[in-house]
PDB file of N, CA and C in Angstrom:
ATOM      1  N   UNK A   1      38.276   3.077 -15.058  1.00  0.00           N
ATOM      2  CA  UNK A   1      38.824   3.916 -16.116  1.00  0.00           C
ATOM      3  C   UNK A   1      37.768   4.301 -17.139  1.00  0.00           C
ATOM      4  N   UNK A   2      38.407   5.024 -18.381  1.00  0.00           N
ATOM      5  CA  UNK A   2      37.178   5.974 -19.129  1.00  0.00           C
ATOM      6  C   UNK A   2      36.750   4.323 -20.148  1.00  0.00           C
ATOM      7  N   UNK A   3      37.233   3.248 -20.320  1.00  0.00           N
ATOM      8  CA  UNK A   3      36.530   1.657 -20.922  1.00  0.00           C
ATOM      9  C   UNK A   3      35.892   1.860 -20.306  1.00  0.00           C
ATOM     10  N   UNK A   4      35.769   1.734 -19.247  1.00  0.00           N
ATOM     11  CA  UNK A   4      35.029   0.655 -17.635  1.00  0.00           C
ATOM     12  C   UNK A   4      33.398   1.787 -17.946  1.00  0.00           C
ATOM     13  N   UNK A   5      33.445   2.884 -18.148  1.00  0.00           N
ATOM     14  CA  UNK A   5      32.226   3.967 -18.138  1.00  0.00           C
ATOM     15  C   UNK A   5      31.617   3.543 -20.102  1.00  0.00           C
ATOM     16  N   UNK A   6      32.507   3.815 -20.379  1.00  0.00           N
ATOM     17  CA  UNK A   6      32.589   3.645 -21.893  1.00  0.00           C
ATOM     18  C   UNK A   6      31.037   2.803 -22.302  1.00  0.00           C
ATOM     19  N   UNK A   7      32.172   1.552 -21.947  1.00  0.00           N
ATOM     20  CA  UNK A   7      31.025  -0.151 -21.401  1.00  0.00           C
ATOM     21  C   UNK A   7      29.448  -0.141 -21.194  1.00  0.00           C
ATOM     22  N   UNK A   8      29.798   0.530 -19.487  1.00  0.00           N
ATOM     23  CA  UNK A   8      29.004   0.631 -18.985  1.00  0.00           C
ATOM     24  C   UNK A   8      27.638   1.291 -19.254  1.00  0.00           C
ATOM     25  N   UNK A   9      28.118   2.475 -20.146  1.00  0.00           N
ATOM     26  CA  UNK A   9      27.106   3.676 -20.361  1.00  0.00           C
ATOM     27  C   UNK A   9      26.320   2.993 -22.229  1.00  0.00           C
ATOM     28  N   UNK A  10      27.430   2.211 -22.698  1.00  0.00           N
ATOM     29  CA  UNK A  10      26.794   1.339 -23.924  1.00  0.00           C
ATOM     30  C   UNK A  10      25.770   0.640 -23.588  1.00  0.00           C
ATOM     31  N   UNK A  11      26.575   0.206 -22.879  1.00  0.00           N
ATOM     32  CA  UNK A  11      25.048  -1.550 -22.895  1.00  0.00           C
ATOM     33  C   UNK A  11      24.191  -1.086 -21.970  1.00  0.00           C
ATOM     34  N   UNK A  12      23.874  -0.069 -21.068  1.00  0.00           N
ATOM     35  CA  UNK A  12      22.910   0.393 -20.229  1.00  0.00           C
ATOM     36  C   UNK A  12      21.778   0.518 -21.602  1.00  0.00           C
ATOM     37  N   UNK A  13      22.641   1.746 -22.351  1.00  0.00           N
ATOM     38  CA  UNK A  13      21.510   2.364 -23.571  1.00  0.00           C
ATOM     39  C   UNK A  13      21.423   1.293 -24.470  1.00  0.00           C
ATOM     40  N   UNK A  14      21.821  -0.296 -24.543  1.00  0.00           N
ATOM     41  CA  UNK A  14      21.306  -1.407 -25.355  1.00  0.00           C
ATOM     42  C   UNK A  14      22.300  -1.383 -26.260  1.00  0.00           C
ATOM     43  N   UNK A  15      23.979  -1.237 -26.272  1.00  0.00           N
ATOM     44  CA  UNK A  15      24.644  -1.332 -27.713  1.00  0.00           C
ATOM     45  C   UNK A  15      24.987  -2.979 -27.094  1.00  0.00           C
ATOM     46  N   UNK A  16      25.785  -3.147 -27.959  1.00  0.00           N
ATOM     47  CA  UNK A  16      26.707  -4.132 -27.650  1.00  0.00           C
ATOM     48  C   UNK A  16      28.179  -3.870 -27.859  1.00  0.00           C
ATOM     49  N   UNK A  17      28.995  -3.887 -26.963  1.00  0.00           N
ATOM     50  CA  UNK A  17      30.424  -3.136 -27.418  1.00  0.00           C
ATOM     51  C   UNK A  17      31.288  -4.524 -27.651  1.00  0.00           C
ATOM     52  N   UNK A  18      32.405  -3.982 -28.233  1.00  0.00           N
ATOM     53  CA  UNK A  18      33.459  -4.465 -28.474  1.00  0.00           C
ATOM     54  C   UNK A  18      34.407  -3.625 -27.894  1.00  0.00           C
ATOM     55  N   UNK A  19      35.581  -4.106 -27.633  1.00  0.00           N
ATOM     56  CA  UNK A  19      36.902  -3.450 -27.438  1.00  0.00           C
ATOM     57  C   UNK A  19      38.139  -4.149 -27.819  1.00  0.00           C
ATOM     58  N   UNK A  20      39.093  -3.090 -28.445  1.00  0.00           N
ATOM     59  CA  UNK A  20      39.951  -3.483 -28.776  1.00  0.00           C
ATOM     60  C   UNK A  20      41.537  -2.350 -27.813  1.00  0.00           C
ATOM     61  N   UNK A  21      42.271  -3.184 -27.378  1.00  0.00           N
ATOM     62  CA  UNK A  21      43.595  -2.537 -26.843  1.00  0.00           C
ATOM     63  C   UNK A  21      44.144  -1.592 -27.150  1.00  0.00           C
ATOM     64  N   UNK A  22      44.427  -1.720 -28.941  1.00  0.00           N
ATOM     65  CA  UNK A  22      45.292  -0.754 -30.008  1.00  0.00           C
ATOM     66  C   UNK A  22      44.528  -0.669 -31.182  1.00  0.00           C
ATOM     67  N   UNK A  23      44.923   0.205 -32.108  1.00  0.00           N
ATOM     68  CA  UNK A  23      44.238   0.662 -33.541  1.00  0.00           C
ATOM     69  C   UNK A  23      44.176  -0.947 -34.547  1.00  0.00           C
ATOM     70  N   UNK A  24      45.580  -1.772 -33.990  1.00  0.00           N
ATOM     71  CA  UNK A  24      45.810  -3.018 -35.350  1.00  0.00           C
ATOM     72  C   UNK A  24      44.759  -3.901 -34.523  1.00  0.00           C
ATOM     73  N   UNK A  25      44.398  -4.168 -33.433  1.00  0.00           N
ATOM     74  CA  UNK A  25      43.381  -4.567 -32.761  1.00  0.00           C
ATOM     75  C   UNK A  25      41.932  -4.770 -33.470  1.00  0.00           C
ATOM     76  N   UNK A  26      41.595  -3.558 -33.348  1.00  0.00           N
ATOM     77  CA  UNK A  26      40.362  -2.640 -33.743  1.00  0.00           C
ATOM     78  C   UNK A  26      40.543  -3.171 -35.022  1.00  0.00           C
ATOM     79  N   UNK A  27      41.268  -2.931 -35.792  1.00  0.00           N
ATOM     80  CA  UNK A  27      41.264  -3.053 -37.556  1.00  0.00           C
ATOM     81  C   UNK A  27      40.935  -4.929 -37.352  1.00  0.00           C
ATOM     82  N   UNK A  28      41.299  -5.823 -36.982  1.00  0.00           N
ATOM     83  CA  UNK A  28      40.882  -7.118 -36.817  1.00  0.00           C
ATOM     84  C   UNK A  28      39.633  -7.111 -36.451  1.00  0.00           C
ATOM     85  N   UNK A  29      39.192  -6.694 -35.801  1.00  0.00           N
ATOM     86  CA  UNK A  29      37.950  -6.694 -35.135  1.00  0.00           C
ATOM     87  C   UNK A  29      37.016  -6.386 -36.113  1.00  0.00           C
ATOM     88  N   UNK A  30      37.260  -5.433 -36.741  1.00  0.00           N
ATOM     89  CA  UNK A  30      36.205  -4.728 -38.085  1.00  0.00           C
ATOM     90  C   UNK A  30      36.458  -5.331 -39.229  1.00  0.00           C
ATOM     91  N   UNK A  31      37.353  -6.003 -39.416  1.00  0.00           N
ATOM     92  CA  UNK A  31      37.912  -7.343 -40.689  1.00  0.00           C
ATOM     93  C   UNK A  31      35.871  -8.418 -40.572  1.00  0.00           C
ATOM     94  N   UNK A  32      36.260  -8.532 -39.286  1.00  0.00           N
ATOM     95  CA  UNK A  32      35.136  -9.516 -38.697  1.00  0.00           C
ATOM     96  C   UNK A  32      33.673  -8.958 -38.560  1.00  0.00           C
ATOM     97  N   UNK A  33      33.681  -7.963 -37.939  1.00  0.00           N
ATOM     98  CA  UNK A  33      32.068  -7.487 -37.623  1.00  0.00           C
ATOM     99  C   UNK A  33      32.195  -5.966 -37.983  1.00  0.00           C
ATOM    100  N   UNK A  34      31.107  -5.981 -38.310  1.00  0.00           N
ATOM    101  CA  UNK A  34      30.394  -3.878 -38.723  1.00  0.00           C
ATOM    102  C   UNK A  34      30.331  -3.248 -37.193  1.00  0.00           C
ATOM    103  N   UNK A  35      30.771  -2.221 -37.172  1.00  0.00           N
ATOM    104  CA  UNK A  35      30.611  -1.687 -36.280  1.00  0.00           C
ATOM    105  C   UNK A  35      29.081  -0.367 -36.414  1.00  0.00           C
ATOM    106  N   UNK A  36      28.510  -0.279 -35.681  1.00  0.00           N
ATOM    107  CA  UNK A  36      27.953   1.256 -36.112  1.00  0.00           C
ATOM    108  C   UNK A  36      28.141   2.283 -35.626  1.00  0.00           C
ATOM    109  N   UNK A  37      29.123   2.494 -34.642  1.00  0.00           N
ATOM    110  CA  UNK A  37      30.077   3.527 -34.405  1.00  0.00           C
ATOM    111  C   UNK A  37      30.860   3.464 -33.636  1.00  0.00           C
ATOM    112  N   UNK A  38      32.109   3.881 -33.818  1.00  0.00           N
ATOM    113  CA  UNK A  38      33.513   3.532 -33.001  1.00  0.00           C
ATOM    114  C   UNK A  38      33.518   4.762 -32.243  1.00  0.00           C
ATOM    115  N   UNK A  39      34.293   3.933 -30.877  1.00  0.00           N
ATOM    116  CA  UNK A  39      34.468   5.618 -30.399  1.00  0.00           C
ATOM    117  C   UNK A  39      35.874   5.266 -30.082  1.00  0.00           C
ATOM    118  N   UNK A  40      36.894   6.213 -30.310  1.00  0.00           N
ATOM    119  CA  UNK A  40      38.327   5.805 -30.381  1.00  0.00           C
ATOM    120  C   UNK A  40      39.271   6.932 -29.119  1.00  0.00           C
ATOM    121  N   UNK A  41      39.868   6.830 -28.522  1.00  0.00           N
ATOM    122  CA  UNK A  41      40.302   6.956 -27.104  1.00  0.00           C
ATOM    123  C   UNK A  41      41.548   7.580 -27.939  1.00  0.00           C
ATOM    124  N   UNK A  42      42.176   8.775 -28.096  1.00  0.00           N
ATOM    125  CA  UNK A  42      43.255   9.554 -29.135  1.00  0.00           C
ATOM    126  C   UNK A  42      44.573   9.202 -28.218  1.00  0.00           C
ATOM    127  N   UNK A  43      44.314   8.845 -27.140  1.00  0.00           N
ATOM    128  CA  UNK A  43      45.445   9.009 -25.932  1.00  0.00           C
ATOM    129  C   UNK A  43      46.320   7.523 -26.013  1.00  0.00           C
ATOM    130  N   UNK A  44      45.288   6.753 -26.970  1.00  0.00           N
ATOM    131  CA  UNK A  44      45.509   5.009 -27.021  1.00  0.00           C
ATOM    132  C   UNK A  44      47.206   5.092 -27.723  1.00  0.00           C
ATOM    133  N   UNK A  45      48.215   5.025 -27.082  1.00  0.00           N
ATOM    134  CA  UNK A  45      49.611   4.593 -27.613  1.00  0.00           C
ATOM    135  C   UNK A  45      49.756   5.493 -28.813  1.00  0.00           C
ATOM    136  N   UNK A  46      49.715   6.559 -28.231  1.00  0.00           N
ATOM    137  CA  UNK A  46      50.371   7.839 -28.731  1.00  0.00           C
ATOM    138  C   UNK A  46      49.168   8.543 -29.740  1.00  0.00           C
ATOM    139  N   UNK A  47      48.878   9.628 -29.441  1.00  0.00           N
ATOM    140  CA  UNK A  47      48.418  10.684 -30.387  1.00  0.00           C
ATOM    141  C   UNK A  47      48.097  10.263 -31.820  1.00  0.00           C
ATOM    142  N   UNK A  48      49.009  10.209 -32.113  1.00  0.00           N
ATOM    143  CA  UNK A  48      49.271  10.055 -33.976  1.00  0.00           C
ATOM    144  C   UNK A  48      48.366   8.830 -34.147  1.00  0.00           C
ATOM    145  N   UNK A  49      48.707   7.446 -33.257  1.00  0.00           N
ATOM    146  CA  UNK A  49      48.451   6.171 -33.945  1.00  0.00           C
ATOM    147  C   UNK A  49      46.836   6.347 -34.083  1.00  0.00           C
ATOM    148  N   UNK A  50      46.140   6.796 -32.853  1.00  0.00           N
ATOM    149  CA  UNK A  50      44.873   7.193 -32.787  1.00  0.00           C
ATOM    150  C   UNK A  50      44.409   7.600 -34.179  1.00  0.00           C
ATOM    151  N   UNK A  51      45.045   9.158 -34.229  1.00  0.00           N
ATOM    152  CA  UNK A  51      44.558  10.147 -35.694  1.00  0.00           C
ATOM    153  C   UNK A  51      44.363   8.998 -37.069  1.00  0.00           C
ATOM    154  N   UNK A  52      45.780   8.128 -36.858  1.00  0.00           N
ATOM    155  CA  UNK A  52      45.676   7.627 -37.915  1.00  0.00           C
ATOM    156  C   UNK A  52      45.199   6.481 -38.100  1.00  0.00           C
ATOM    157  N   UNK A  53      44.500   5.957 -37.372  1.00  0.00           N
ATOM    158  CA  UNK A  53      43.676   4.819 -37.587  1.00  0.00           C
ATOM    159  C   UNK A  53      42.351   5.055 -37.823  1.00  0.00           C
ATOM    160  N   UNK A  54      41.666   6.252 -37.397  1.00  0.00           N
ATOM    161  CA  UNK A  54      40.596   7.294 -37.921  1.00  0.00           C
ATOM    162  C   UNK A  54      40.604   7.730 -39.719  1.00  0.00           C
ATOM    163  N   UNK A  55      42.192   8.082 -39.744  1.00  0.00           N
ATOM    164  CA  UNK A  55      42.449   8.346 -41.212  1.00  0.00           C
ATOM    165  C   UNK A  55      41.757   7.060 -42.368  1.00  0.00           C
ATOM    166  N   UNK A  56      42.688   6.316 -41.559  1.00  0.00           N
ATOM    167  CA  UNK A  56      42.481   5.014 -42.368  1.00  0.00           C
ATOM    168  C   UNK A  56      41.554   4.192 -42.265  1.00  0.00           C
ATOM    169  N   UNK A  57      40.523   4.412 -41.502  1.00  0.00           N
ATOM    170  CA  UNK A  57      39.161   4.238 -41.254  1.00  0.00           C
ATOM    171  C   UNK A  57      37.626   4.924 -42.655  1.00  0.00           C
ATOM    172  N   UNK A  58      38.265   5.905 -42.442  1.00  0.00           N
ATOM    173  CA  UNK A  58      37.686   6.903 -43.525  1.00  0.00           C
ATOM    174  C   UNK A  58      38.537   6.467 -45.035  1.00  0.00           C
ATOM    175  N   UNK A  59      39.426   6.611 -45.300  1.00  0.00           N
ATOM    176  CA  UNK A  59      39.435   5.945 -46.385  1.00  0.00           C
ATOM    177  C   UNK A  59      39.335   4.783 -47.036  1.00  0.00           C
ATOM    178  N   UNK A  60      39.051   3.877 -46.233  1.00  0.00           N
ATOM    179  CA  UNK A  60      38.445   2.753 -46.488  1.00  0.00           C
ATOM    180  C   UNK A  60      37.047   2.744 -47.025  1.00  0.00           C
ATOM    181  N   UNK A  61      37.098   1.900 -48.191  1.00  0.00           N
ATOM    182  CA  UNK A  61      35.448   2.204 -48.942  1.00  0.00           C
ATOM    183  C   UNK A  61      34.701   1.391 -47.721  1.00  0.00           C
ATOM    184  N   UNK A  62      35.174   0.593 -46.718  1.00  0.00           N
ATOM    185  CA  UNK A  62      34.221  -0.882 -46.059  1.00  0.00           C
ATOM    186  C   UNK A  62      34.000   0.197 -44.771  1.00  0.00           C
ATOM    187  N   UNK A  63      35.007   0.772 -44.801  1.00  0.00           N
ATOM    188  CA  UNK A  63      34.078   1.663 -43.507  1.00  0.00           C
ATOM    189  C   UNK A  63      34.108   3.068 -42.943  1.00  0.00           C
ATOM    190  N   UNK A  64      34.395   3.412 -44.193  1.00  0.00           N
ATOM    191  CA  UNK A  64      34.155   5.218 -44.415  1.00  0.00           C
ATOM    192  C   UNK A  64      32.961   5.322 -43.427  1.00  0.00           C
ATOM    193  N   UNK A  65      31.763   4.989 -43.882  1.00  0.00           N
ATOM    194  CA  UNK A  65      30.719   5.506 -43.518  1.00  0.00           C
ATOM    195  C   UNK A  65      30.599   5.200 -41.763  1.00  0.00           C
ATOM    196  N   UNK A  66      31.259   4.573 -41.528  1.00  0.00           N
ATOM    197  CA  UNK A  66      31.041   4.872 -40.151  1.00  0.00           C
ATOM    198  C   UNK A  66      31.668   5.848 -39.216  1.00  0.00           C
ATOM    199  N   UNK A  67      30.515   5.916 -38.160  1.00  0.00           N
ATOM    200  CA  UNK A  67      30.958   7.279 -37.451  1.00  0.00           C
ATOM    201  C   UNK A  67      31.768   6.632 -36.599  1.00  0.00           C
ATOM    202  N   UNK A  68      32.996   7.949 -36.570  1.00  0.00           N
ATOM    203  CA  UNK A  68      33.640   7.919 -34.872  1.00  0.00           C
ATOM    204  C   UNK A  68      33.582   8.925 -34.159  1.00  0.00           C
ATOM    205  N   UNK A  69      33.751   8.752 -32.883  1.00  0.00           N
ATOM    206  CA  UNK A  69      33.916   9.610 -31.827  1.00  0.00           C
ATOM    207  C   UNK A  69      34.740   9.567 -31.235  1.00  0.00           C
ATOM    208  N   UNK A  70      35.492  10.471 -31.332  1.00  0.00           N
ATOM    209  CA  UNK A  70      37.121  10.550 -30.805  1.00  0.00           C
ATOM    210  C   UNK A  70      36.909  11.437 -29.242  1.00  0.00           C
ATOM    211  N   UNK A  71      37.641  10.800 -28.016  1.00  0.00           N
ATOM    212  CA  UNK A  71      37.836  11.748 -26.823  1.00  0.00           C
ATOM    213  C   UNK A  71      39.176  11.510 -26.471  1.00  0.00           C
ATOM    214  N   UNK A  72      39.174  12.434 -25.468  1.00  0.00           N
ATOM    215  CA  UNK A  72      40.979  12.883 -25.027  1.00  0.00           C
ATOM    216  C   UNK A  72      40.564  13.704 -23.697  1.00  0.00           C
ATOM    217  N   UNK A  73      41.901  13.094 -23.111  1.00  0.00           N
ATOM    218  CA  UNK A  73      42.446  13.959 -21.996  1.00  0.00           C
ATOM    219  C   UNK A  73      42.752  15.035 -22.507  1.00  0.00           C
ATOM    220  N   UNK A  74      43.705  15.439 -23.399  1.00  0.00           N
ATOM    221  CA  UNK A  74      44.150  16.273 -23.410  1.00  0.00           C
ATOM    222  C   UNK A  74      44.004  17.192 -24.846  1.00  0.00           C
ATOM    223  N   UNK A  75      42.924  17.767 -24.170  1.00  0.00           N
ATOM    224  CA  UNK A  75      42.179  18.548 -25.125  1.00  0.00           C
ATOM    225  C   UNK A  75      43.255  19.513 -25.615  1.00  0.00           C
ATOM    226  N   UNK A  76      44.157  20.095 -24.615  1.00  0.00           N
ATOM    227  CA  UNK A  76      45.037  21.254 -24.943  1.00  0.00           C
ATOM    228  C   UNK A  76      46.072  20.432 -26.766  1.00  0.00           C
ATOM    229  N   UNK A  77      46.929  19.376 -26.233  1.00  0.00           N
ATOM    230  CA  UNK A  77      47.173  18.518 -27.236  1.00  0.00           C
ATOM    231  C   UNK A  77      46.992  18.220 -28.740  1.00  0.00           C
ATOM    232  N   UNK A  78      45.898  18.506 -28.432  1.00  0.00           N
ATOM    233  CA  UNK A  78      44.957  18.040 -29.974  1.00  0.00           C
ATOM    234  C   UNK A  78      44.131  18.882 -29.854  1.00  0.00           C
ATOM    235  N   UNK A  79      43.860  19.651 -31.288  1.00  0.00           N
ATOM    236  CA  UNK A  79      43.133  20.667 -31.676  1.00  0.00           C
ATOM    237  C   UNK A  79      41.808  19.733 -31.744  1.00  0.00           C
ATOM    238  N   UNK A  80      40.387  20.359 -31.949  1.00  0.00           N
ATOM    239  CA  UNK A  80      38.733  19.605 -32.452  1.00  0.00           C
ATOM    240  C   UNK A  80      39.496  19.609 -33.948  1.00  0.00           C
ATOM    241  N   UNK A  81      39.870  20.543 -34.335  1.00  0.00           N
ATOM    242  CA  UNK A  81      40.124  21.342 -35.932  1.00  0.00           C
ATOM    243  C   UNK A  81      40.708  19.681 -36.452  1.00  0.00           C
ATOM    244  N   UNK A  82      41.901  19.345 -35.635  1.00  0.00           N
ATOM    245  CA  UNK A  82      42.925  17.974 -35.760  1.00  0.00           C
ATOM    246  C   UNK A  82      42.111  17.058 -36.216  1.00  0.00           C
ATOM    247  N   UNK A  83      41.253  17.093 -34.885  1.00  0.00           N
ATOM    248  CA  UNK A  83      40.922  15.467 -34.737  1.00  0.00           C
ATOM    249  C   UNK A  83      39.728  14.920 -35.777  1.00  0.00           C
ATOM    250  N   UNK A  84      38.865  16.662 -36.460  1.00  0.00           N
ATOM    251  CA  UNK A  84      37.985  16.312 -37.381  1.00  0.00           C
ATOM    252  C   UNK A  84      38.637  16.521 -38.762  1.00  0.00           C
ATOM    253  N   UNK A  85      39.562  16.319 -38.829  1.00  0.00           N
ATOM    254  CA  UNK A  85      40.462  16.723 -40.089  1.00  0.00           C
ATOM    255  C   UNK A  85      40.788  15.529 -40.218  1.00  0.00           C
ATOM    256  N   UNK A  86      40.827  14.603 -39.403  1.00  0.00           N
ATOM    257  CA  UNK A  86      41.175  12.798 -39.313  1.00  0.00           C
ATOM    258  C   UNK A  86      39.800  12.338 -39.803  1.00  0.00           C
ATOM    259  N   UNK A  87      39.116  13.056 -39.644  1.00  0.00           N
ATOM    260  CA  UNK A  87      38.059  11.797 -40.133  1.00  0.00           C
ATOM    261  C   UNK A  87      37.021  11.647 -39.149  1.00  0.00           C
ATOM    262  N   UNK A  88      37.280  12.364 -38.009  1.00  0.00           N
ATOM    263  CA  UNK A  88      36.189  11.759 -36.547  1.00  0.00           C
ATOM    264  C   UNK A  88      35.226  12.756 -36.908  1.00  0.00           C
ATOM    265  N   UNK A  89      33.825  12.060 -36.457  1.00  0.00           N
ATOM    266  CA  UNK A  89      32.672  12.696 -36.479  1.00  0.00           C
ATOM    267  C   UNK A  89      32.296  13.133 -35.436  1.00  0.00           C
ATOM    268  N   UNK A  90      32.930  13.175 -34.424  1.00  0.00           N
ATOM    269  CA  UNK A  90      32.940  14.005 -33.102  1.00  0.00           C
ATOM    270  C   UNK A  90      33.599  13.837 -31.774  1.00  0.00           C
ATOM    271  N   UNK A  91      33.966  15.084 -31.487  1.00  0.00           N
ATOM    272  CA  UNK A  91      35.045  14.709 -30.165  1.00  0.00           C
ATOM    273  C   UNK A  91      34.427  15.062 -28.853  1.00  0.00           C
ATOM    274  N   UNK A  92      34.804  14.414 -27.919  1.00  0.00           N
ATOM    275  CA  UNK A  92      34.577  14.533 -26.360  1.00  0.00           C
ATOM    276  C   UNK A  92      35.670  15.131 -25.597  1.00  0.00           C
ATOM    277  N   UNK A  93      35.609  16.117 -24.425  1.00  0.00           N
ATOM    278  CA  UNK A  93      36.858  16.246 -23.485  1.00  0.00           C
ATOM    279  C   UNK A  93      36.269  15.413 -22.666  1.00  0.00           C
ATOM    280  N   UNK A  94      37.209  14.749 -22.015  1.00  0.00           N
ATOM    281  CA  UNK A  94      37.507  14.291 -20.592  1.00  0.00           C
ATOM    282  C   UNK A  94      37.379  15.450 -19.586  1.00  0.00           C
ATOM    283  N   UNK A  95      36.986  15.064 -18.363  1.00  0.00           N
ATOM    284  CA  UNK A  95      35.948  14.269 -18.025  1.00  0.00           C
ATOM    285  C   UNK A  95      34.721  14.125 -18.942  1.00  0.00           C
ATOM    286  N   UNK A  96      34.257  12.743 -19.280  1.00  0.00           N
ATOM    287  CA  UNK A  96      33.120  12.314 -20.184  1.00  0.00           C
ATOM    288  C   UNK A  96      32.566  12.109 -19.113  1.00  0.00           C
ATOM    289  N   UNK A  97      30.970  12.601 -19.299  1.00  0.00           N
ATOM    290  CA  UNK A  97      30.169  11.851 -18.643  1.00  0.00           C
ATOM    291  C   UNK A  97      29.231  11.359 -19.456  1.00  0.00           C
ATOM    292  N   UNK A  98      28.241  10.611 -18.132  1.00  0.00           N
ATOM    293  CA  UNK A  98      27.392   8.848 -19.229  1.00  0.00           C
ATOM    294  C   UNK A  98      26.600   9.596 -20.215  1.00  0.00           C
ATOM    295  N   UNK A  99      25.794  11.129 -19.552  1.00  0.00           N
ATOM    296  CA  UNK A  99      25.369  11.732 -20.965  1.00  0.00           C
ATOM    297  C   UNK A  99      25.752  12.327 -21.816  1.00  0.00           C
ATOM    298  N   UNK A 100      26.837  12.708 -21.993  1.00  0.00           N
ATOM    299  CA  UNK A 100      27.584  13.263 -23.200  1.00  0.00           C
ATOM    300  C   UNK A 100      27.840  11.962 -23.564  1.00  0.00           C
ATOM    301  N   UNK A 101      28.315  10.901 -23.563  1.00  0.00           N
ATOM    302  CA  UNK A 101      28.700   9.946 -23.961  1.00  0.00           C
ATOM    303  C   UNK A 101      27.226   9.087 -24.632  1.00  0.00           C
ATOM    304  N   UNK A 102      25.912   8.963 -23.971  1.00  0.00           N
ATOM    305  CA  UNK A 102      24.855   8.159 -24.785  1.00  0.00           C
ATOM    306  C   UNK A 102      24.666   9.616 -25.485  1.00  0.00           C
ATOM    307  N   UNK A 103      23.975  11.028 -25.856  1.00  0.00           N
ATOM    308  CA  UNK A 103      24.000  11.929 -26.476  1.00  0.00           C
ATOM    309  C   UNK A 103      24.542  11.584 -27.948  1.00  0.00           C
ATOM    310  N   UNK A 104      26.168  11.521 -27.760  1.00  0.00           N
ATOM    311  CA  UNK A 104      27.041  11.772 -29.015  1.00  0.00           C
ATOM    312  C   UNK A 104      26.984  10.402 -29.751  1.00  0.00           C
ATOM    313  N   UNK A 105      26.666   9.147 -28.642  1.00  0.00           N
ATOM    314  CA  UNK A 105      26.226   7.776 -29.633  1.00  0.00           C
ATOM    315  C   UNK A 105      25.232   7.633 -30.447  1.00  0.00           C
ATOM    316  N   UNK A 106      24.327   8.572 -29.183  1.00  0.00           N
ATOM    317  CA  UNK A 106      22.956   8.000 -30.774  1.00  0.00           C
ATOM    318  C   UNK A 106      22.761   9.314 -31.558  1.00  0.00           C
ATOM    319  N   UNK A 107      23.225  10.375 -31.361  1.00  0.00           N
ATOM    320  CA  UNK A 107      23.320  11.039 -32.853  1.00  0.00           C
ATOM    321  C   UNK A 107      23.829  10.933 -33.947  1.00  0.00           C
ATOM    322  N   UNK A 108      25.657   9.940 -33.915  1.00  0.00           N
ATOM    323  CA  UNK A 108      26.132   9.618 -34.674  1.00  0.00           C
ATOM    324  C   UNK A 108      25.639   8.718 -35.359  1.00  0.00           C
ATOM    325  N   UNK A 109      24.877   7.321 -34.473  1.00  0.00           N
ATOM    326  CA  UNK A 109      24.266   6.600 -34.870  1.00  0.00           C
ATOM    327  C   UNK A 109      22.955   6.774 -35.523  1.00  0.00           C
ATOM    328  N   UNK A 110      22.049   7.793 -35.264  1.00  0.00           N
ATOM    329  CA  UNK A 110      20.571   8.288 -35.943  1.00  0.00           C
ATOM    330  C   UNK A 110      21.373   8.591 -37.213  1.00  0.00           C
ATOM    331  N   UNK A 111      22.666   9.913 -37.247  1.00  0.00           N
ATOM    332  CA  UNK A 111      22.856  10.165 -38.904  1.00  0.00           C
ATOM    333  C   UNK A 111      23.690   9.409 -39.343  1.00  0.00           C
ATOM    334  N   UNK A 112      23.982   8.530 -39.218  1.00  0.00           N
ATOM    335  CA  UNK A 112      24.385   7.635 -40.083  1.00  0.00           C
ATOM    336  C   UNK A 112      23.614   6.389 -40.498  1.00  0.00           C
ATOM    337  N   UNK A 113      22.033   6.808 -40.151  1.00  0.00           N
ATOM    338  CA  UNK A 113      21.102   5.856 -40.691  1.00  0.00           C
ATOM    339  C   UNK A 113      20.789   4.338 -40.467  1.00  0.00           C
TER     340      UNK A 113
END
């Protein structure tokens, strides 16, 4: 599945990933460790919960500044306009491949310093 590449295409280029199931997941996870960029799956248990865990990502003073990268199946679904109006610093369509996927990591990661 698009984890299993996700993973794979991280730690090839040297990240170290984490994963989390759901958004309240993820929010535990970042309680605990900094991330330096999330990439968040919009399709994860409905549309909305996605958007809005991005929302609430960004308004958080602890981790505004980090980038996300939001992808989707279903590009038709969700506008780019949507998903950067949430807060994501950049979106992917499905099919992702490993270079669009290391590409959009370490740019987010270069500007965000």
């Amino acid at each position: 599945g698009t984890l299993a590449l996700v993973e794979g295409v991280l730690e090839a280029e040297g990240y170290e990933t984490l994963k989390a199931a759901s958004p309240a997941e993820a929010l535990e996870i970042l309680k605990e460790r900094r991330a330096d960029v999330i990439l968040l799956d919009i399709q994860l248990r409905g549309l909305d919960s996605g958007l809005e865990f991005a929302r609430r990502m960004k308004t958080n003073i602890a981790t505004r500044a980090t980038p996300i990268i939001a992808f989707t199946a279903y590009a038709e679904r969700s506008s780019e306009a949507e998903v950067r109006a949430a807060g994501c610093d950049g979106f992917l369509k499905k099919p992702i491949t490993a270079q669009m996927l290391a590409d959009a990591v370490r740019k987010a990661v270069e500007k965000a310093g």
